[in-house]
N, C-alpha and C. Protein backbone atom coordinates (compact mmCIF):
# COMPACT_ATOMS: atom_id res chain seq x y z
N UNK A 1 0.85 -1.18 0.00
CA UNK A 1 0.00 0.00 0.00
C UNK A 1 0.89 1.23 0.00
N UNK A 2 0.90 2.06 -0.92
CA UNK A 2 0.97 3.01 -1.11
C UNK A 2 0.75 4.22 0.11
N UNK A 3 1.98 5.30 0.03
CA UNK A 3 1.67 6.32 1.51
C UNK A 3 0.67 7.24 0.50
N UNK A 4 -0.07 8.39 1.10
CA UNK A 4 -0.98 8.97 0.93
C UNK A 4 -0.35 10.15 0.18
N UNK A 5 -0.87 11.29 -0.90
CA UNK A 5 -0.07 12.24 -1.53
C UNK A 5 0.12 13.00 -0.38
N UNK A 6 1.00 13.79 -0.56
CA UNK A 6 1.20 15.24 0.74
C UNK A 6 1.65 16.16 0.07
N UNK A 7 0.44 17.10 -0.18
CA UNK A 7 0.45 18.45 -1.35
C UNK A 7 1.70 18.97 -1.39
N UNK A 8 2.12 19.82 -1.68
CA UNK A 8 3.21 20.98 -2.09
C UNK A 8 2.62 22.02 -1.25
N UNK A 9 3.46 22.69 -0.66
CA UNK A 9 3.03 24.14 -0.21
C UNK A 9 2.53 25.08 -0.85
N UNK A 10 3.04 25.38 -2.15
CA UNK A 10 2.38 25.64 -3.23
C UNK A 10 1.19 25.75 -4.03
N UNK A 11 0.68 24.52 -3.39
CA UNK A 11 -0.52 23.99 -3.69
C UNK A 11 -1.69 24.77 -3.25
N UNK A 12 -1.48 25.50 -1.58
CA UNK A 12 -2.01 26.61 -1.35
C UNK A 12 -2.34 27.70 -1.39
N UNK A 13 -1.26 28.09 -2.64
CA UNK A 13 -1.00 29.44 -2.51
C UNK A 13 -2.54 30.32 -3.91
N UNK A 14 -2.73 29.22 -4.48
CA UNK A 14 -3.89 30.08 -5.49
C UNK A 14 -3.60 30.95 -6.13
N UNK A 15 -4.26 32.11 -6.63
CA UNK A 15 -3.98 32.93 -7.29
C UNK A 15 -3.39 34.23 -7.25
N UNK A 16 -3.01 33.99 -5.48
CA UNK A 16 -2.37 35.24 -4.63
C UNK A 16 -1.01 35.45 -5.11
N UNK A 17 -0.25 37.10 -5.11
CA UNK A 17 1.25 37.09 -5.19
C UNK A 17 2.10 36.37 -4.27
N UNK A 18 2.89 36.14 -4.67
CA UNK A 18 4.19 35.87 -3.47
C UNK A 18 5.66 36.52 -4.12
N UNK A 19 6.66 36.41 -2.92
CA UNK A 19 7.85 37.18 -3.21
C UNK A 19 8.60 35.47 -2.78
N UNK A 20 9.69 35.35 -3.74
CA UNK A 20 10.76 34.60 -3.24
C UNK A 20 11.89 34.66 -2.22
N UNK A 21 12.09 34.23 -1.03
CA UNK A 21 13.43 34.24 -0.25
C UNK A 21 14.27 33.51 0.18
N UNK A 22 15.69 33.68 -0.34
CA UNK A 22 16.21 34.66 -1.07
C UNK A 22 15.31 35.19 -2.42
N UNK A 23 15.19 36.05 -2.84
CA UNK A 23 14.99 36.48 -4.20
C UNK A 23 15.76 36.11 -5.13
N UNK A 24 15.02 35.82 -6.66
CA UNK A 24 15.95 34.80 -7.34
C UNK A 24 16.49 36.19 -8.02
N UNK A 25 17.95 35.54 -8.26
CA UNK A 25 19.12 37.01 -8.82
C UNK A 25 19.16 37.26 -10.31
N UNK A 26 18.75 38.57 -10.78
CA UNK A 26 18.72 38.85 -12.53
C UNK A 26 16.79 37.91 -12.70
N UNK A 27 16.17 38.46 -11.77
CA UNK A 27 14.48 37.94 -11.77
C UNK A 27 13.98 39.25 -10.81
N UNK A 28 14.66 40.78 -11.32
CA UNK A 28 13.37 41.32 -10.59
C UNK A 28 12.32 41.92 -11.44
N UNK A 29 11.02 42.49 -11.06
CA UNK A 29 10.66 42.35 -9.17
C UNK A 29 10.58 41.32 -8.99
N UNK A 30 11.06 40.96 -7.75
CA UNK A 30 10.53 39.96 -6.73
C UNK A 30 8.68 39.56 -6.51
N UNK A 31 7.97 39.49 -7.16
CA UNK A 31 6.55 39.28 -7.12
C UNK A 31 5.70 38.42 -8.47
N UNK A 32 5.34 37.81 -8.14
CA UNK A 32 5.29 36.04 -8.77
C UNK A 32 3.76 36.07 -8.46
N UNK A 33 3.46 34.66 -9.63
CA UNK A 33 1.64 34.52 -9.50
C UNK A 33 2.00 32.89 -9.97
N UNK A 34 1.47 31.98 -9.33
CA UNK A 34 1.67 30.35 -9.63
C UNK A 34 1.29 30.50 -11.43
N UNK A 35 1.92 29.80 -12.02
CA UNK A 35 1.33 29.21 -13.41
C UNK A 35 0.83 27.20 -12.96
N UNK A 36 1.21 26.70 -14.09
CA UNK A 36 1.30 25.74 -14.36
C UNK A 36 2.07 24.96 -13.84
N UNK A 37 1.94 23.61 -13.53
CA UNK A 37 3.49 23.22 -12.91
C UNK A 37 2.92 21.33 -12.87
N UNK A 38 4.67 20.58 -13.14
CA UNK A 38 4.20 19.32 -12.80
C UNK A 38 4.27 18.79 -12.06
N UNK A 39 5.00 17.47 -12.14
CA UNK A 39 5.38 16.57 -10.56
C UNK A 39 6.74 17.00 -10.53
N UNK A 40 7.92 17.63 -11.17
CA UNK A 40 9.19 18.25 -10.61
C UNK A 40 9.29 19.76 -11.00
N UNK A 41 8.62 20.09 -11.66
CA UNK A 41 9.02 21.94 -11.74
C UNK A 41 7.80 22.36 -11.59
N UNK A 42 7.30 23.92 -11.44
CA UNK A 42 6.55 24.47 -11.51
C UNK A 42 6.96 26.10 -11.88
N UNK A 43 5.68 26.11 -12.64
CA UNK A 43 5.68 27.45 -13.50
C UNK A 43 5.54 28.92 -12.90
N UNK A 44 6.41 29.56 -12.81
CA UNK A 44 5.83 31.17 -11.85
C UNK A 44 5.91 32.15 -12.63
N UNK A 45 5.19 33.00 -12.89
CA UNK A 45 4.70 34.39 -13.96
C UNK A 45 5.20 35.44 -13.10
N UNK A 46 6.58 36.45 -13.53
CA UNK A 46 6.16 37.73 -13.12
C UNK A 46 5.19 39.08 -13.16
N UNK A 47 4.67 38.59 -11.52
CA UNK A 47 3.27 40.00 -11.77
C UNK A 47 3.85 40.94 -12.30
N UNK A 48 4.90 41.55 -12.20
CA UNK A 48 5.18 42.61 -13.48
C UNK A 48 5.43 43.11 -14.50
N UNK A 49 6.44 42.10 -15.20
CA UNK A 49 6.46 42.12 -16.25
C UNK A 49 6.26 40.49 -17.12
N UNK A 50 5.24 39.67 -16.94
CA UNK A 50 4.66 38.85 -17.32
C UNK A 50 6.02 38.03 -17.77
N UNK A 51 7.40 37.83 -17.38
CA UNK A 51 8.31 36.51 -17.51
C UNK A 51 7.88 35.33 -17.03
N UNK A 52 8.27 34.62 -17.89
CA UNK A 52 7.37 32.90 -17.17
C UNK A 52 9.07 32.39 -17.05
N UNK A 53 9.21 31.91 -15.82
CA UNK A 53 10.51 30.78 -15.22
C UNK A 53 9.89 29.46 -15.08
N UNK A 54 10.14 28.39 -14.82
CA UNK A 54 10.18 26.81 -14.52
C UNK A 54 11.10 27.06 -13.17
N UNK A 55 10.54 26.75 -11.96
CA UNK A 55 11.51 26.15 -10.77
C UNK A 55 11.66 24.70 -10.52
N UNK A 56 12.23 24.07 -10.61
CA UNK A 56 12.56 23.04 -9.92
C UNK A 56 11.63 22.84 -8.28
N UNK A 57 11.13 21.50 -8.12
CA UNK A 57 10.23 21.61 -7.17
C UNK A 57 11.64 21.44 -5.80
N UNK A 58 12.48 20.85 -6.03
CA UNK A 58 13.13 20.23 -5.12
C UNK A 58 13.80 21.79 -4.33
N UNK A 59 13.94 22.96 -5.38
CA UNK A 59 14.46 24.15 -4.96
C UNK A 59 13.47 24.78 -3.80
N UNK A 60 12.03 24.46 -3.70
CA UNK A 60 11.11 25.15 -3.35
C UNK A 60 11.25 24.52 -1.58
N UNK A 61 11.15 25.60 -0.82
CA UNK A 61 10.98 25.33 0.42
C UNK A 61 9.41 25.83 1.16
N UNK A 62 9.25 26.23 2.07
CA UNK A 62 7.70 26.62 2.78
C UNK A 62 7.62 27.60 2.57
N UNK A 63 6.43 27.90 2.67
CA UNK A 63 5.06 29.10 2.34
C UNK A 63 5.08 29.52 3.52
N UNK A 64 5.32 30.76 3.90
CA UNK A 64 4.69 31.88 4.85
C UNK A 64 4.12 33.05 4.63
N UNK A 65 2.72 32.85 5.71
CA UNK A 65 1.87 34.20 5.34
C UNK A 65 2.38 35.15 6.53
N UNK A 66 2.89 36.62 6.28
CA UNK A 66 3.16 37.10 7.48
C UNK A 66 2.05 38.29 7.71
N UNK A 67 0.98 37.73 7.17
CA UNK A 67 0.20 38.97 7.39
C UNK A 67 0.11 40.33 6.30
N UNK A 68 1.28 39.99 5.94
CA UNK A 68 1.35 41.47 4.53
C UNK A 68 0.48 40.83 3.52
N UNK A 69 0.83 41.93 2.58
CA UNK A 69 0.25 41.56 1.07
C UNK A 69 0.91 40.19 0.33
N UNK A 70 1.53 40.60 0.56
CA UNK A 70 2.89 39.06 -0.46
C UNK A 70 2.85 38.07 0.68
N UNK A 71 2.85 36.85 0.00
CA UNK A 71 3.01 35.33 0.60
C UNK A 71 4.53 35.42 0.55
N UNK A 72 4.91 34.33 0.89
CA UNK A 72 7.16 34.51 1.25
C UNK A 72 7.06 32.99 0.86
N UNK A 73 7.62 32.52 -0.32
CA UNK A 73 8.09 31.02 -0.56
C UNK A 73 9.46 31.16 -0.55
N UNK A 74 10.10 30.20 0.25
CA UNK A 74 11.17 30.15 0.83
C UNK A 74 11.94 29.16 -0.20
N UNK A 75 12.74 29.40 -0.88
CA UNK A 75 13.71 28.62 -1.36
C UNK A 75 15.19 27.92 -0.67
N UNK A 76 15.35 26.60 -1.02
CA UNK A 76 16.09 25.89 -0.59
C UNK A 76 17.14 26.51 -0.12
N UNK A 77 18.20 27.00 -1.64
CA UNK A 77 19.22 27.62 -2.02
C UNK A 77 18.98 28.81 -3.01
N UNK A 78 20.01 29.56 -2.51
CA UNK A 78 19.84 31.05 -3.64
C UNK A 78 19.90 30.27 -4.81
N UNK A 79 19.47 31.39 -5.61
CA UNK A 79 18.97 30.76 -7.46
C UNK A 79 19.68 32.43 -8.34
N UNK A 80 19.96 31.69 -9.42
CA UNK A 80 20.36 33.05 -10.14
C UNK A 80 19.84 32.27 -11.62
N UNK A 81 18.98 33.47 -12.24
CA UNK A 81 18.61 33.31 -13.60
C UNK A 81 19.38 33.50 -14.68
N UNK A 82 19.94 32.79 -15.70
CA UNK A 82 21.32 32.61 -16.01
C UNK A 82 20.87 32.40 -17.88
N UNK A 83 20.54 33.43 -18.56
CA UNK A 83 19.89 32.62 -19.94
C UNK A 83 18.68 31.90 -20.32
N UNK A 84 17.55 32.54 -19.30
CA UNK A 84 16.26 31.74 -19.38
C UNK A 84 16.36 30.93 -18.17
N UNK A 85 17.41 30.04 -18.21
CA UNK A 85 17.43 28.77 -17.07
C UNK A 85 17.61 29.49 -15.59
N UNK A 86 17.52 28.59 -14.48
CA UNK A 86 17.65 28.78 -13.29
C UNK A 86 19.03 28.02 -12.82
N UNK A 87 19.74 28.39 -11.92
CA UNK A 87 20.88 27.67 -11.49
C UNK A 87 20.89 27.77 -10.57
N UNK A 88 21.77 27.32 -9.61
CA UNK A 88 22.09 27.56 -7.97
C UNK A 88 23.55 29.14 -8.11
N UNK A 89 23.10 29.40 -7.42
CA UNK A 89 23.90 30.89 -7.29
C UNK A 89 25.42 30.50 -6.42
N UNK A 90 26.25 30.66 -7.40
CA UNK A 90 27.66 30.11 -6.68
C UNK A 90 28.50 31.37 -6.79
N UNK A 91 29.01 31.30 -5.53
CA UNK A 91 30.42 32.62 -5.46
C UNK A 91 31.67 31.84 -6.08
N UNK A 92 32.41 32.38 -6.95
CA UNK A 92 33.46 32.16 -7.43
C UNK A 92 33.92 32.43 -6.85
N UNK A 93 35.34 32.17 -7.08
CA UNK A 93 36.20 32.24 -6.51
C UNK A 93 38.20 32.41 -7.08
N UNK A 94 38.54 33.52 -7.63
CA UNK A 94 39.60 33.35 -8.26
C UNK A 94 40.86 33.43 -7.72
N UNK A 95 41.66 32.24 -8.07
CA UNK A 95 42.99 32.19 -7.51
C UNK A 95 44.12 32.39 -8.09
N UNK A 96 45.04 33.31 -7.38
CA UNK A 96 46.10 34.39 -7.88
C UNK A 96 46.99 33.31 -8.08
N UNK A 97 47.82 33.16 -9.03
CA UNK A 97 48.93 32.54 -9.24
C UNK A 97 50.27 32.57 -8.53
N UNK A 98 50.71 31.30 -7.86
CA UNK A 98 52.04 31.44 -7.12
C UNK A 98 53.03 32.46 -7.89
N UNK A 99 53.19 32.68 -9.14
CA UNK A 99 54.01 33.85 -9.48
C UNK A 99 53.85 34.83 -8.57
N UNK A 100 52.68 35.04 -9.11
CA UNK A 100 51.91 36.69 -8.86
C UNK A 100 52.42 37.13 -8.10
N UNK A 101 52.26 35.99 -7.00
CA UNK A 101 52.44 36.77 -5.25
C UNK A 101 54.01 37.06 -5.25
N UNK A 102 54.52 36.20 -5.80
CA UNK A 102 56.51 36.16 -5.62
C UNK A 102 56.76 37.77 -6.26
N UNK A 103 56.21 38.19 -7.18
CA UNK A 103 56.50 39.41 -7.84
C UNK A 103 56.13 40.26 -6.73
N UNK A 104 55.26 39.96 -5.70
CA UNK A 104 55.18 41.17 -4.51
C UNK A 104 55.45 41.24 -3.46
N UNK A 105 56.93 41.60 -2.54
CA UNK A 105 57.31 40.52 -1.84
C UNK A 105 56.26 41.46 -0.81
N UNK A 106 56.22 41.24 0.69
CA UNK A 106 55.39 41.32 1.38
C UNK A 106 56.51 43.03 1.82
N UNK A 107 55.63 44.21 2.70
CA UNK A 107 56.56 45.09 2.31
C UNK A 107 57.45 45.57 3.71
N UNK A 108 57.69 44.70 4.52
CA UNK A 108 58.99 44.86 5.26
C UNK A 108 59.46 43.17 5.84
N UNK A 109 60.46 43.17 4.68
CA UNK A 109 60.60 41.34 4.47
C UNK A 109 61.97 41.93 6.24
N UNK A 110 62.01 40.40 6.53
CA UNK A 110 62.81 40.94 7.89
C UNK A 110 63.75 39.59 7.72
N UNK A 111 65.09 40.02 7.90
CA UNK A 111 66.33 38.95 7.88
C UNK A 111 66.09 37.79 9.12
N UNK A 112 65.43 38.20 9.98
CA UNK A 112 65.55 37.34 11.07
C UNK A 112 63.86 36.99 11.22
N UNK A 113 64.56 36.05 12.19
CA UNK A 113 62.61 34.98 12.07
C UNK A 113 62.15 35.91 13.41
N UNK A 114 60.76 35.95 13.82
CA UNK A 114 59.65 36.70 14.47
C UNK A 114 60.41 36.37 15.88
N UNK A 115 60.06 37.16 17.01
CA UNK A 115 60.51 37.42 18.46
C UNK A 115 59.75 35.95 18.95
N UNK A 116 59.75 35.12 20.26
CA UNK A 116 59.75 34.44 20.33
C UNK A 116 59.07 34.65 21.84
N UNK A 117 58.12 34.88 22.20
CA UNK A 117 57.10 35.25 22.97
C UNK A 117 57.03 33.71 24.15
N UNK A 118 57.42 34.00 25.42
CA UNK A 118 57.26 32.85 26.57
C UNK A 118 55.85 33.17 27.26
N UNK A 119 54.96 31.58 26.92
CA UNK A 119 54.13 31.47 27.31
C UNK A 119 54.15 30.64 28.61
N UNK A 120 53.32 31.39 30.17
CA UNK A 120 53.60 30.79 31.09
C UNK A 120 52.10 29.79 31.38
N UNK A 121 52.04 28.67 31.76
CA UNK A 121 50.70 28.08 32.32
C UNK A 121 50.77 27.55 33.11
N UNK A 122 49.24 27.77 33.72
CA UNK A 122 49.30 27.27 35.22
C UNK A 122 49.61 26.36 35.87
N UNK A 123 50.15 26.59 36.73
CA UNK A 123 50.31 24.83 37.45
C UNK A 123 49.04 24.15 37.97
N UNK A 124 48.85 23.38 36.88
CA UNK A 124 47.83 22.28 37.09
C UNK A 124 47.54 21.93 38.70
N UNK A 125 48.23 21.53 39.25
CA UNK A 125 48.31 21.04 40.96
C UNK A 125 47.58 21.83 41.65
N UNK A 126 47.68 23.04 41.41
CA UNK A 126 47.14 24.33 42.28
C UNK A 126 46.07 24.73 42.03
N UNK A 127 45.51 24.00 41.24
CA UNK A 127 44.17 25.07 40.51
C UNK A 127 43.16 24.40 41.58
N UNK A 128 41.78 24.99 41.71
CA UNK A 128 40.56 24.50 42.22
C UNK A 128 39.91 23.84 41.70
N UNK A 129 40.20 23.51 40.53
CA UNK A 129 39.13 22.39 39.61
C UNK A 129 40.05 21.29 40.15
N UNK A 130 41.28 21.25 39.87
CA UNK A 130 42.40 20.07 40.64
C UNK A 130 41.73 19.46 41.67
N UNK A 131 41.90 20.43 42.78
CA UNK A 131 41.63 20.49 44.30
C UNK A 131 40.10 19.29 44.51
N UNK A 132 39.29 20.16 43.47
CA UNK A 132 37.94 19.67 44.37
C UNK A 132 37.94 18.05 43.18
N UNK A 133 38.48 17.67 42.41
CA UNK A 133 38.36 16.24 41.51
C UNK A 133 39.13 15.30 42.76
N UNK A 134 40.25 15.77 43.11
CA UNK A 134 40.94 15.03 43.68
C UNK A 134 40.34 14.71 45.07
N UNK A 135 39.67 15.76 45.87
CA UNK A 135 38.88 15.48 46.97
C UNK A 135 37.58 14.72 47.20
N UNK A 136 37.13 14.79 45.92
CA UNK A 136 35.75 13.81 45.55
C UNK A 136 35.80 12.74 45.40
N UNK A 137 37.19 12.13 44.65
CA UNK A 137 37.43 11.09 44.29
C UNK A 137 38.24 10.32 45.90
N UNK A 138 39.02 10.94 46.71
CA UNK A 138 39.47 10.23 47.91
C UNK A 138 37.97 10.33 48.61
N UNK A 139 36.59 10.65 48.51
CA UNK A 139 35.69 11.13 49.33
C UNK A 139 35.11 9.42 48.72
N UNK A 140 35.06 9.65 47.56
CA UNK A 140 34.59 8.23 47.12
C UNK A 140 34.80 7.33 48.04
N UNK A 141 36.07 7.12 47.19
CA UNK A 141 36.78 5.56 47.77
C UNK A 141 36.56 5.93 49.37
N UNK A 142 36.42 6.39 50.04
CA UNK A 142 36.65 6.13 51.25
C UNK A 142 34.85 6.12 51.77
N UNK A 143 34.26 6.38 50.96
CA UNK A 143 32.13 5.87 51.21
C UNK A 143 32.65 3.96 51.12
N UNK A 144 33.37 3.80 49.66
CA UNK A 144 33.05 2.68 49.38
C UNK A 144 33.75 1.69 50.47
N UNK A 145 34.54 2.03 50.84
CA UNK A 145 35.39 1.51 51.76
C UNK A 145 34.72 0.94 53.07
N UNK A 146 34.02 2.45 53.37
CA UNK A 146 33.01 2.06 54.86
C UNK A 146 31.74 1.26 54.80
N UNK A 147 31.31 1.09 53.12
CA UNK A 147 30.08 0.93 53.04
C UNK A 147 30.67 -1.06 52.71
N UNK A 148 31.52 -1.17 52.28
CA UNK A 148 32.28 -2.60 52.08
C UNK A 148 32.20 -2.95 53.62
N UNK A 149 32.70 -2.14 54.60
CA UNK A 149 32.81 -2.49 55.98
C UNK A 149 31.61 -2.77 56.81
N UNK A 150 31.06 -1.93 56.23
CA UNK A 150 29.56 -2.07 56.88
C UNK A 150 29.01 -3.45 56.29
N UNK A 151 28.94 -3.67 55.25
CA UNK A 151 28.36 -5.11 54.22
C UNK A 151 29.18 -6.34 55.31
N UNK A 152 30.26 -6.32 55.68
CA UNK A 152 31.15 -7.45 55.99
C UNK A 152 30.55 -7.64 56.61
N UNK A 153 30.33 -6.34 58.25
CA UNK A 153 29.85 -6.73 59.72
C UNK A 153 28.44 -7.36 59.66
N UNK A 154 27.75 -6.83 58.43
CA UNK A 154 26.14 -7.45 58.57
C UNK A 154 26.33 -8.54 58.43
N UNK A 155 27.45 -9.35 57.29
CA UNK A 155 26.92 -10.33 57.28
C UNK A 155 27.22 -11.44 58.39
N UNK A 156 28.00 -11.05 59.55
CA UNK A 156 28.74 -11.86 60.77
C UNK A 156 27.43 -12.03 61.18
């Protein structure tokens, strides 16, 4: 047997606007009207200037009403509109070439290696976290000790 369908959030939203968040990037305004949609994408119309996108359902996260005018559908991951299509919005990232950097040396290069800073730490022995582990633990053994003593005499 088969589990039961469990709508889309989406599914609620009718013929009301909503705003995307994040907002999808190179898609403004931000204000959308459901189109069409199947079992993995669905269709969203900009209320303003009538662009039709395809989202991916898997991108789509929950529906919140906060009381304003606009509904808030929450997307997974940022999205950037890229040529019609939708993509996931990635920060690049460009890396300078080991040359590069050698051509600049850093600007007060120093003949000798960095000062050499003495770090002092505490003596463990002395501390109060020490103190009170070590007193709990002789506090122990010495319950178990009396309570062993006590067990012996009962059983005479």
């Amino acid at each position: 047997m088969s589990a039961p369908f469990v709508p889309s959030p989406l599914d609620y939203i009718g013929p009301r606007r909503f705003a995307f968040y994040p907002a999808i990037k190179n898609a403004d305004p931000n204000e959308w009207i459901l189109g069409t949609g199947s079992r993995s994408e669905v269709q969203v119309i900009n209320a303003k200037t009538g662009r039709e996108i395809w989202v991916p359902r898997q991108h789509i996260g929950a529906v919140s009403d906060a009381g304003n005018a606009l509904l808030t559908v929450g997307l997974r991951k940022p999205l950037d509109l890229r040529s019609g299509s939708l993509e996931p919005r990635v920060k690049r990232v460009i890396e300078i070439p080991l040359e590069a950097t050698e051509q600049f040396p850093s600007r007060n290069p120093s003949p000798h290696p960095a000062p050499v800073v003495a770090i002092r730490l505490e003596d463990s022995r002395k501390s109060a976290a020490s103190k009170a582990i070590v007193g709990l633990a002789i506090g122990s053994l010495l319950a178990c000790l009396l309570a062993s003593a006590i067990a012996t005499v009962a059983r005479l």
